[in-house]
N, C-alpha and C. Protein backbone atom coordinates (compact mmCIF):
# COMPACT_ATOMS: atom_id res chain seq x y z
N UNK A 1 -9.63 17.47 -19.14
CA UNK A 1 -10.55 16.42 -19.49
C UNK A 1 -11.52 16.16 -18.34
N UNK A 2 -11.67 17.17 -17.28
CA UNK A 2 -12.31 17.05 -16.11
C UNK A 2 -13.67 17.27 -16.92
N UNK A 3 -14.94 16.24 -15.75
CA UNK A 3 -16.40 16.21 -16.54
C UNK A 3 -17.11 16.25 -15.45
N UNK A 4 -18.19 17.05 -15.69
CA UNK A 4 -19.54 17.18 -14.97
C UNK A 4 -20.15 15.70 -14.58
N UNK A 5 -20.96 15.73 -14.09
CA UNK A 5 -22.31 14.41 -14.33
C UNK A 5 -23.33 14.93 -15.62
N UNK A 6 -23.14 14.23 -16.35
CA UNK A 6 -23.76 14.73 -17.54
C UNK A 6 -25.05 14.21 -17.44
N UNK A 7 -26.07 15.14 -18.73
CA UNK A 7 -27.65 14.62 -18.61
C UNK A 7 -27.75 13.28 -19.23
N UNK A 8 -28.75 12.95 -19.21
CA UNK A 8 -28.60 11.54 -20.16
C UNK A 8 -29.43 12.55 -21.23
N UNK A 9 -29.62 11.68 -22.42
CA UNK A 9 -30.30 12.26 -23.44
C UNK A 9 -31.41 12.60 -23.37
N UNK A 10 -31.87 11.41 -22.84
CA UNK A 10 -33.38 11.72 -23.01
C UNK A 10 -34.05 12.38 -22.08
N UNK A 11 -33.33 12.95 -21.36
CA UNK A 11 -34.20 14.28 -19.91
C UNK A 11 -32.62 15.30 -20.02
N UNK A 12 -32.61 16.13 -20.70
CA UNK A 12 -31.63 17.08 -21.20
C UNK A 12 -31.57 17.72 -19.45
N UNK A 13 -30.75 18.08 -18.36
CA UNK A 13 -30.03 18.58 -17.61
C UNK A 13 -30.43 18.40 -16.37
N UNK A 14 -30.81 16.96 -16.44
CA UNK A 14 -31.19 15.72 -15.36
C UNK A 14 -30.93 14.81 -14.89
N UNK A 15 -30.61 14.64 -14.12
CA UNK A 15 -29.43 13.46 -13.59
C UNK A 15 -30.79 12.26 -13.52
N UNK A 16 -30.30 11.10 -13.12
CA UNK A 16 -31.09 10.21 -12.91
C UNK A 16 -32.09 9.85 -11.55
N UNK A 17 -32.91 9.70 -11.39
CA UNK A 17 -33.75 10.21 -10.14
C UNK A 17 -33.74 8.88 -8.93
N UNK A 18 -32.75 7.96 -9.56
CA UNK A 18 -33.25 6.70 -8.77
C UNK A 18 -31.52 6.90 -7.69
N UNK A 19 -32.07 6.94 -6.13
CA UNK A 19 -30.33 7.52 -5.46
C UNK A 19 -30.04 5.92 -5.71
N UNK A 20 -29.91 4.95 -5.77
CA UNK A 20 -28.98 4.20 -5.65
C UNK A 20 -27.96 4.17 -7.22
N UNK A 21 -28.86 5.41 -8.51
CA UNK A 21 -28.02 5.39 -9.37
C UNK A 21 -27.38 5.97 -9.27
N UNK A 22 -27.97 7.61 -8.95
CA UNK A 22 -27.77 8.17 -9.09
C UNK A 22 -26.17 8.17 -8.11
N UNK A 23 -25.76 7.87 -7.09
CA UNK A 23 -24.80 7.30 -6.10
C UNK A 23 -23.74 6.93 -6.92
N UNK A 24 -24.01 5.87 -7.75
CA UNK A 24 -22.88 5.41 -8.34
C UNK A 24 -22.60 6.09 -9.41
N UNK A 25 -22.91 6.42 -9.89
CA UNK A 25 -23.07 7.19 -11.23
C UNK A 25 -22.64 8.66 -10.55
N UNK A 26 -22.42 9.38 -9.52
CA UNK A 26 -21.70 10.37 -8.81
C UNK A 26 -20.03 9.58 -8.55
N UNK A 27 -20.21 8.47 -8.02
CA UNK A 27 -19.03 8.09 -7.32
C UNK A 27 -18.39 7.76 -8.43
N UNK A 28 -18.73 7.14 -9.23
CA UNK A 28 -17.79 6.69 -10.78
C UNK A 28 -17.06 7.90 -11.40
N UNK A 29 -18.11 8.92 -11.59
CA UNK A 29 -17.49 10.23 -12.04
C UNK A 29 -16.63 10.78 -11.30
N UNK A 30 -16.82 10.87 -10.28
CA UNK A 30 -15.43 11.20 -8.90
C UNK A 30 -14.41 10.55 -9.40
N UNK A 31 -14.12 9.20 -9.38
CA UNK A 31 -13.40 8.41 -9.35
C UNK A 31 -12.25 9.13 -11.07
N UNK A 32 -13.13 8.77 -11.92
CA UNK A 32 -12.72 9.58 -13.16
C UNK A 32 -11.86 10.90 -13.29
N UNK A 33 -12.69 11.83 -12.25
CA UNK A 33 -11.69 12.78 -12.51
C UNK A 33 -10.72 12.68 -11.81
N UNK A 34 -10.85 12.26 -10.77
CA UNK A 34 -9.53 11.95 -9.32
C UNK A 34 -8.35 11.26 -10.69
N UNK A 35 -8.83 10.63 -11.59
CA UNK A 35 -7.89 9.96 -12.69
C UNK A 35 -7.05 10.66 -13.61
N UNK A 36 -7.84 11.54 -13.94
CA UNK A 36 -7.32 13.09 -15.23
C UNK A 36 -7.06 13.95 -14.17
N UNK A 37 -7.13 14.47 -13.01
CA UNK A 37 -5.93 14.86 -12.46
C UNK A 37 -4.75 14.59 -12.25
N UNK A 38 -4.79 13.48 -11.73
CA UNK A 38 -3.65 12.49 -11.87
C UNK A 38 -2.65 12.41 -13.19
N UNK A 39 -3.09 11.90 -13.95
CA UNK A 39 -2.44 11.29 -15.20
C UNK A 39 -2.94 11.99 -16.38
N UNK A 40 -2.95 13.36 -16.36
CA UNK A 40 -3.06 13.99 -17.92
C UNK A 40 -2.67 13.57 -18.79
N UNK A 41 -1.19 13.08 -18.72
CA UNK A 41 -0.61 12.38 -20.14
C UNK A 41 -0.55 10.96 -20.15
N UNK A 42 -0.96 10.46 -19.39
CA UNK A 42 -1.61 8.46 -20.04
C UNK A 42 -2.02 8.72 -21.32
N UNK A 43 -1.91 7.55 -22.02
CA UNK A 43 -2.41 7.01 -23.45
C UNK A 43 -3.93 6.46 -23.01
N UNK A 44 -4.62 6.26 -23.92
CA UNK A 44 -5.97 5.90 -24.45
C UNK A 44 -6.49 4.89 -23.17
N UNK A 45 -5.32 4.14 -23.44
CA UNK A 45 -5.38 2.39 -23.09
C UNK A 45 -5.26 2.06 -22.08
N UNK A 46 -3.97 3.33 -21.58
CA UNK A 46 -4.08 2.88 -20.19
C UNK A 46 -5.33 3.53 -19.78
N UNK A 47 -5.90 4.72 -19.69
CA UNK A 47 -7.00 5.38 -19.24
C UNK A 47 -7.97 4.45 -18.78
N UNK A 48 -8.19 3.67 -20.47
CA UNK A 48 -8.85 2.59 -20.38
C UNK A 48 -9.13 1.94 -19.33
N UNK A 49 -7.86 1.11 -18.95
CA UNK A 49 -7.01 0.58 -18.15
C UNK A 49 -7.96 0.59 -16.95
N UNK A 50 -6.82 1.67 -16.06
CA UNK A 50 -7.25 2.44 -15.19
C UNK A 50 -9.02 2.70 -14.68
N UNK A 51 -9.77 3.07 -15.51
CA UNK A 51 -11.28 3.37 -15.39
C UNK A 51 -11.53 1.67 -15.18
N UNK A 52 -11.23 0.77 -16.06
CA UNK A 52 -11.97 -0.32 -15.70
C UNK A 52 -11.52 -1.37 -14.60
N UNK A 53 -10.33 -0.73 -13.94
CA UNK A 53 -9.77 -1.38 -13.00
C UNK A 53 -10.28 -0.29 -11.41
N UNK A 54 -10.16 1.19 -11.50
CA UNK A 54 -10.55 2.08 -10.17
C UNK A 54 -11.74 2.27 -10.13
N UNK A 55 -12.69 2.49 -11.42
CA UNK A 55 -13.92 3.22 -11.54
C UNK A 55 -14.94 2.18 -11.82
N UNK A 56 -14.84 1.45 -12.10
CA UNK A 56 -16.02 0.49 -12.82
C UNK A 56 -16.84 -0.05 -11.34
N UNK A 57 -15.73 -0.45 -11.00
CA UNK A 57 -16.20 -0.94 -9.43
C UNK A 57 -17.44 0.07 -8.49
N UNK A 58 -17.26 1.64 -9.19
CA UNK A 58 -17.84 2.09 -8.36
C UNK A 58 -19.93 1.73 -9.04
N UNK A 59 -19.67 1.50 -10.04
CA UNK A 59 -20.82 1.25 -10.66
C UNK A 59 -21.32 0.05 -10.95
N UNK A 60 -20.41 -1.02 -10.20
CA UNK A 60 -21.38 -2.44 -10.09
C UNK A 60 -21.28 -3.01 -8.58
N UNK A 61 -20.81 -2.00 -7.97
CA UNK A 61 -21.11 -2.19 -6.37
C UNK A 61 -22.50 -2.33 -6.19
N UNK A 62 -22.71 -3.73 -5.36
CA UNK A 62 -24.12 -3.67 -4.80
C UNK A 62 -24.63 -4.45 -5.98
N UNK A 63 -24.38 -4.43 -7.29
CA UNK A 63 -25.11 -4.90 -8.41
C UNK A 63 -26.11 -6.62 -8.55
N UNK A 64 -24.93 -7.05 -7.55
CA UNK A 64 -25.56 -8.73 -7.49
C UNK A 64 -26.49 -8.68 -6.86
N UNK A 65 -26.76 -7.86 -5.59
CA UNK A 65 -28.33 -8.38 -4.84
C UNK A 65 -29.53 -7.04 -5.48
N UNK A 66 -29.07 -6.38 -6.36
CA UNK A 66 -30.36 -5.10 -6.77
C UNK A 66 -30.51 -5.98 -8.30
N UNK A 67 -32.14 -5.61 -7.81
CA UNK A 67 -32.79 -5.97 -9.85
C UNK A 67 -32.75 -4.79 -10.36
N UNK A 68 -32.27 -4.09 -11.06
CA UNK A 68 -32.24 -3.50 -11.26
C UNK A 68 -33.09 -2.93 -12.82
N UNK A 69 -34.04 -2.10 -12.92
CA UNK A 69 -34.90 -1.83 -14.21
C UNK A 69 -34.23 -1.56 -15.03
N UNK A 70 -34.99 -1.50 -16.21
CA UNK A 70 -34.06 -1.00 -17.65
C UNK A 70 -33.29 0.57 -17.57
N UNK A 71 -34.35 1.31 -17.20
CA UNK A 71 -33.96 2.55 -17.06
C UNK A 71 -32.64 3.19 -16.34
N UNK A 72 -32.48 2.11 -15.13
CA UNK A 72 -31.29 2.39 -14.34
C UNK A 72 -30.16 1.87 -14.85
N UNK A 73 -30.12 0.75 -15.71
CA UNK A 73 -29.35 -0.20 -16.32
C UNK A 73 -28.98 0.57 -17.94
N UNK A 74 -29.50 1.52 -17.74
CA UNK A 74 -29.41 2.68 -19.60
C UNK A 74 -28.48 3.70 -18.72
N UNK A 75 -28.90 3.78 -17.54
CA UNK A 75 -27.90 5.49 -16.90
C UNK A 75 -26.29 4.79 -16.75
N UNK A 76 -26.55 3.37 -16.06
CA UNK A 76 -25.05 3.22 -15.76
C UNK A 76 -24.20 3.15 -17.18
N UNK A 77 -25.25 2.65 -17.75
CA UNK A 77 -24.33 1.95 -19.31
C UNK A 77 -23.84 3.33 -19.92
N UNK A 78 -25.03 4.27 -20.07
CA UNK A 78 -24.47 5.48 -20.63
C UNK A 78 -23.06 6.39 -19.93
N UNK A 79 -22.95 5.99 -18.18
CA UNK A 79 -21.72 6.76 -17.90
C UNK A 79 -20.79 6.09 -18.15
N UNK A 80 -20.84 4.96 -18.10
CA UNK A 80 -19.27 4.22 -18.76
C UNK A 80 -18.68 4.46 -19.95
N UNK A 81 -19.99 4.44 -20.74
CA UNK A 81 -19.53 4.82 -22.21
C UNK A 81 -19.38 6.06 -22.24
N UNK A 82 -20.03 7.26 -21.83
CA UNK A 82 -19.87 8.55 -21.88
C UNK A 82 -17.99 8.84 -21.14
N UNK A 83 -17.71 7.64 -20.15
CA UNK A 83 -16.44 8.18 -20.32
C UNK A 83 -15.49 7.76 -21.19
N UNK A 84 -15.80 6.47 -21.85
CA UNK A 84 -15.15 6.37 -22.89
C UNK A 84 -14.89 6.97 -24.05
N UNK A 85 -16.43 7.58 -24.10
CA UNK A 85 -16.12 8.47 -25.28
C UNK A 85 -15.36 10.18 -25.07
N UNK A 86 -15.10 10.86 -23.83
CA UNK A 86 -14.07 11.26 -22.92
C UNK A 86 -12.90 11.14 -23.32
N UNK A 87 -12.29 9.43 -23.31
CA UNK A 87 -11.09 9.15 -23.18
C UNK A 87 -10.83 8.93 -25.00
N UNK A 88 -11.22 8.49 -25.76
CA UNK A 88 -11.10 8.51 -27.03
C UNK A 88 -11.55 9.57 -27.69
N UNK A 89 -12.16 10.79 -26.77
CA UNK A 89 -12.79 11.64 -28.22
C UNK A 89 -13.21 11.18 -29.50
N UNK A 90 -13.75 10.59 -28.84
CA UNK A 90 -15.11 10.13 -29.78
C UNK A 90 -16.42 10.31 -29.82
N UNK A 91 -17.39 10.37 -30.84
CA UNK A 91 -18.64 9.84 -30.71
C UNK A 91 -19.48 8.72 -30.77
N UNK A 92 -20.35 8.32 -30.51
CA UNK A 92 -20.51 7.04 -30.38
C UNK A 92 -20.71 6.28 -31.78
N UNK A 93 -20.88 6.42 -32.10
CA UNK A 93 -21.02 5.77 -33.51
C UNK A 93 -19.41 5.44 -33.89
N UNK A 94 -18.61 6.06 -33.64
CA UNK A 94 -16.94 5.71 -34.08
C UNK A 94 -16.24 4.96 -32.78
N UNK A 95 -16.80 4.97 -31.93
CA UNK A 95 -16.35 4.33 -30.84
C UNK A 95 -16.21 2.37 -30.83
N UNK A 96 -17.14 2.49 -31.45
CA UNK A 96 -16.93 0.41 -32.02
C UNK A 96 -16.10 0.41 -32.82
N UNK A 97 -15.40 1.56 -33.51
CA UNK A 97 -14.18 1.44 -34.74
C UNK A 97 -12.62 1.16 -33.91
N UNK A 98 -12.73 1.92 -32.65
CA UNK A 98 -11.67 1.44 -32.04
C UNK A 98 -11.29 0.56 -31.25
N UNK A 99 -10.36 -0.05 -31.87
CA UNK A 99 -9.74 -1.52 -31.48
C UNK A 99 -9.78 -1.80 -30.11
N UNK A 100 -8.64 -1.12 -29.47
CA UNK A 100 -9.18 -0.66 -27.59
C UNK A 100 -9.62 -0.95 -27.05
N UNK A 101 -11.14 -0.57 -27.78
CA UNK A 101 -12.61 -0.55 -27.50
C UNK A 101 -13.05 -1.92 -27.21
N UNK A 102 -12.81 -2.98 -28.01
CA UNK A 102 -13.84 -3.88 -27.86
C UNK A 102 -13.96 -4.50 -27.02
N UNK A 103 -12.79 -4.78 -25.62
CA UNK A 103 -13.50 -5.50 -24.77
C UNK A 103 -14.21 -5.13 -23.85
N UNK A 104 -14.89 -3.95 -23.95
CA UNK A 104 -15.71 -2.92 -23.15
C UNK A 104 -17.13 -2.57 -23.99
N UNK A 105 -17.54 -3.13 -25.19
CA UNK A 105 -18.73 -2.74 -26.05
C UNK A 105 -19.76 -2.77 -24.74
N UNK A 106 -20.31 -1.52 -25.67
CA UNK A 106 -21.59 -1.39 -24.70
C UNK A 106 -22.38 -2.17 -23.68
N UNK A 107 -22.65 -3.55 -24.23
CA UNK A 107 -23.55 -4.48 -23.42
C UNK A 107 -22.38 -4.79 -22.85
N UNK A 108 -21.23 -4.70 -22.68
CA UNK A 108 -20.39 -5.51 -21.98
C UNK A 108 -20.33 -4.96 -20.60
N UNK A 109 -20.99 -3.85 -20.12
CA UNK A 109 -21.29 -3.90 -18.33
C UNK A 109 -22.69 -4.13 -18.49
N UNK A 110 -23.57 -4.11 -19.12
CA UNK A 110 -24.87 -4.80 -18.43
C UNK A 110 -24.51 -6.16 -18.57
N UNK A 111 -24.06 -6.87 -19.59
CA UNK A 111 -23.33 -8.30 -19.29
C UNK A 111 -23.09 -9.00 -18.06
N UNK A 112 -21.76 -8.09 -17.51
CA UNK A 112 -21.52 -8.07 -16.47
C UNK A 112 -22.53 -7.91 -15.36
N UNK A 113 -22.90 -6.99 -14.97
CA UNK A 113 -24.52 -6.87 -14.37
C UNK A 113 -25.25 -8.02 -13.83
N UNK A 114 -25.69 -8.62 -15.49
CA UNK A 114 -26.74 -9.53 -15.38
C UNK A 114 -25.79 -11.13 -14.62
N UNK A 115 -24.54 -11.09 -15.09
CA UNK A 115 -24.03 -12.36 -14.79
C UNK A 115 -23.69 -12.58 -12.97
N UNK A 116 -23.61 -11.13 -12.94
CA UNK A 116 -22.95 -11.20 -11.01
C UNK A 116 -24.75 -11.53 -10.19
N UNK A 117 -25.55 -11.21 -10.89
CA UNK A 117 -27.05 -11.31 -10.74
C UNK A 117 -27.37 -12.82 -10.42
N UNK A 118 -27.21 -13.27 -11.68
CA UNK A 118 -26.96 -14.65 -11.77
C UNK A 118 -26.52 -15.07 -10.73
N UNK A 119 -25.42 -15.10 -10.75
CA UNK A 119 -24.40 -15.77 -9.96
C UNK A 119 -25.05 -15.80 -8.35
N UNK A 120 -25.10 -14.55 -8.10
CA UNK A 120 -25.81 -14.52 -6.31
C UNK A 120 -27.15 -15.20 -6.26
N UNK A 121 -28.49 -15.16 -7.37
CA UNK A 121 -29.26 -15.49 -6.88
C UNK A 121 -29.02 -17.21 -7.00
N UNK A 122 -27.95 -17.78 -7.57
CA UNK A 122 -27.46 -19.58 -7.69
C UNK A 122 -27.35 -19.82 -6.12
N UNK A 123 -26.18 -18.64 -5.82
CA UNK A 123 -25.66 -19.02 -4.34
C UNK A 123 -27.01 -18.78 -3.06
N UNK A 124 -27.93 -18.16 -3.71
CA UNK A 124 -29.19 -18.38 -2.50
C UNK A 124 -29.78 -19.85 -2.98
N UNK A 125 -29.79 -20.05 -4.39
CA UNK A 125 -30.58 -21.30 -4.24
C UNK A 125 -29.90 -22.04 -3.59
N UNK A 126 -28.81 -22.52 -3.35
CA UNK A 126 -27.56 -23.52 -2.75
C UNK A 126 -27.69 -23.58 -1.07
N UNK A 127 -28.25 -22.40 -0.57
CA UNK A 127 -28.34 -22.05 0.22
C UNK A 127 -29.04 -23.34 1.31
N UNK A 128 -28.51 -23.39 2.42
CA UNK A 128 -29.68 -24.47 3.24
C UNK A 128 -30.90 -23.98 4.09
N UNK A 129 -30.74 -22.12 4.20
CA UNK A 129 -31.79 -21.97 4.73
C UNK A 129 -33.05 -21.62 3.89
N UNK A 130 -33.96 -22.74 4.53
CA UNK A 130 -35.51 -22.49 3.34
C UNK A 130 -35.62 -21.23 3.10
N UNK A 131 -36.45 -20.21 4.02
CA UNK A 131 -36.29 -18.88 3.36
C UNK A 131 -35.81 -18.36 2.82
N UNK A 132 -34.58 -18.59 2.65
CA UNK A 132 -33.45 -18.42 1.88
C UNK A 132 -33.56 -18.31 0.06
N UNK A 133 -33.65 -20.16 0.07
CA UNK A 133 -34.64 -20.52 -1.26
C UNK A 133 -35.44 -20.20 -1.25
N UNK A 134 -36.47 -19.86 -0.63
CA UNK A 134 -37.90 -19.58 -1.18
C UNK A 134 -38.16 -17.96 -2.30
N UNK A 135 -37.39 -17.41 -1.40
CA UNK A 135 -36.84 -15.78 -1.77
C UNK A 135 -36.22 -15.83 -3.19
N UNK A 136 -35.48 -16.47 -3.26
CA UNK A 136 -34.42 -16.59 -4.68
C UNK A 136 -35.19 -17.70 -5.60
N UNK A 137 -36.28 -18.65 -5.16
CA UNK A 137 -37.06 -18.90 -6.40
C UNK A 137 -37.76 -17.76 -6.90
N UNK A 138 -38.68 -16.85 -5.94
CA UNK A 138 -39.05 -15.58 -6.30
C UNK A 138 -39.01 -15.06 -6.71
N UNK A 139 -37.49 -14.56 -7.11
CA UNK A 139 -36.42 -13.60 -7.66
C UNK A 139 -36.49 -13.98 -8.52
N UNK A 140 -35.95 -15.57 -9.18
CA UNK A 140 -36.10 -15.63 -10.40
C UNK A 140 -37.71 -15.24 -11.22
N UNK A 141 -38.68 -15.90 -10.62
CA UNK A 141 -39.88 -15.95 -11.20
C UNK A 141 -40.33 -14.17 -11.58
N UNK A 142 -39.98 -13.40 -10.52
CA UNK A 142 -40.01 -12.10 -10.89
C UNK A 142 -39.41 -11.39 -11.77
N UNK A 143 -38.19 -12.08 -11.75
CA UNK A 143 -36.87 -11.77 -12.85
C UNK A 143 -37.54 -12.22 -14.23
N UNK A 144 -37.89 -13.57 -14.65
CA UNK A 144 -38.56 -13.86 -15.90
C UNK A 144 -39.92 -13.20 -16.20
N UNK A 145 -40.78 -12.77 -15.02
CA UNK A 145 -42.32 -12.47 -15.47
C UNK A 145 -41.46 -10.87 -16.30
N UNK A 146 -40.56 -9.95 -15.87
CA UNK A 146 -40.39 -8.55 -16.14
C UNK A 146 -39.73 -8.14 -17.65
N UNK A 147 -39.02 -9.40 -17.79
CA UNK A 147 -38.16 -9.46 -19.14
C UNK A 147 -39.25 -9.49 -20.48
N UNK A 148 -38.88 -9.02 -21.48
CA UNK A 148 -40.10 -8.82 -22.61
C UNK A 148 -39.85 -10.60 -23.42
């Protein structure tokens, strides 16, 4: 069940060009197979398990202080799910059928993402040094001008 870094779809045998994705999106996949060496015969769930407890981490490291664009935020989402669909042999379309599955649906790491986002730029506003705030009103205002 060992896996390459796969293309994304839409640039067929191209990794993603941005290194801070491209980084995690290497290190996650590491992490993965270091897993299916390990534990060939785990069940589904634990796999599950496992990936969202050793590997996930490697792909929302750093996540709270980077804005991160849509495009980079489509590569991570796609390797999580691409290993899910790995661990269930599945395709995506049958992958919301399994039970397992749901507390991991798709938006559920950009979710995550956006909330640790949140969360850090609160703790700059809280912050007592002005620059501090001034930066993280910024952030937000930049954060809302980019969103559709």
């Amino acid at each position: 069940m060992f896996l390459l870094v796969p293309a994304h779809p839409g640039c067929p045998g191209q990794i993603p060009q941005n290194r801070k994705t491209v980084v995690c999106v290497c290190r996650f996949y590491q992490c993965f197979n270091s897993l299916c060496a390990r534990g060939s015969n785990f069940s589904e769930s634990v796999f599950q398990h496992l990936v969202a407890a050793c590997c996930k981490p490697y792909l929302l490291y750093g996540c709270d202080v980077i804005m991160w664009i849509k495009s980079e935020l489509s590569n991570i989402s796609y390797a999580f799910n691409f290993v899910l669909y790995r661990i269930y042999r599945v395709k995506h379309d049958l992958l919301s059928c399994i039970c397992e599955y749901r507390p991991t649906e798709e938006s559920y790491i950009l979710e995550e993402i956006s909330n640790r986002h949140r969360c850090f730029v609160k703790q700059l506003l809280c912050s007592r040094n002005l620059l501090v705030r001034c930066f993280a009103s910024i952030s937000i205002v930049l954060a809302n001008s980019t969103e559709p």
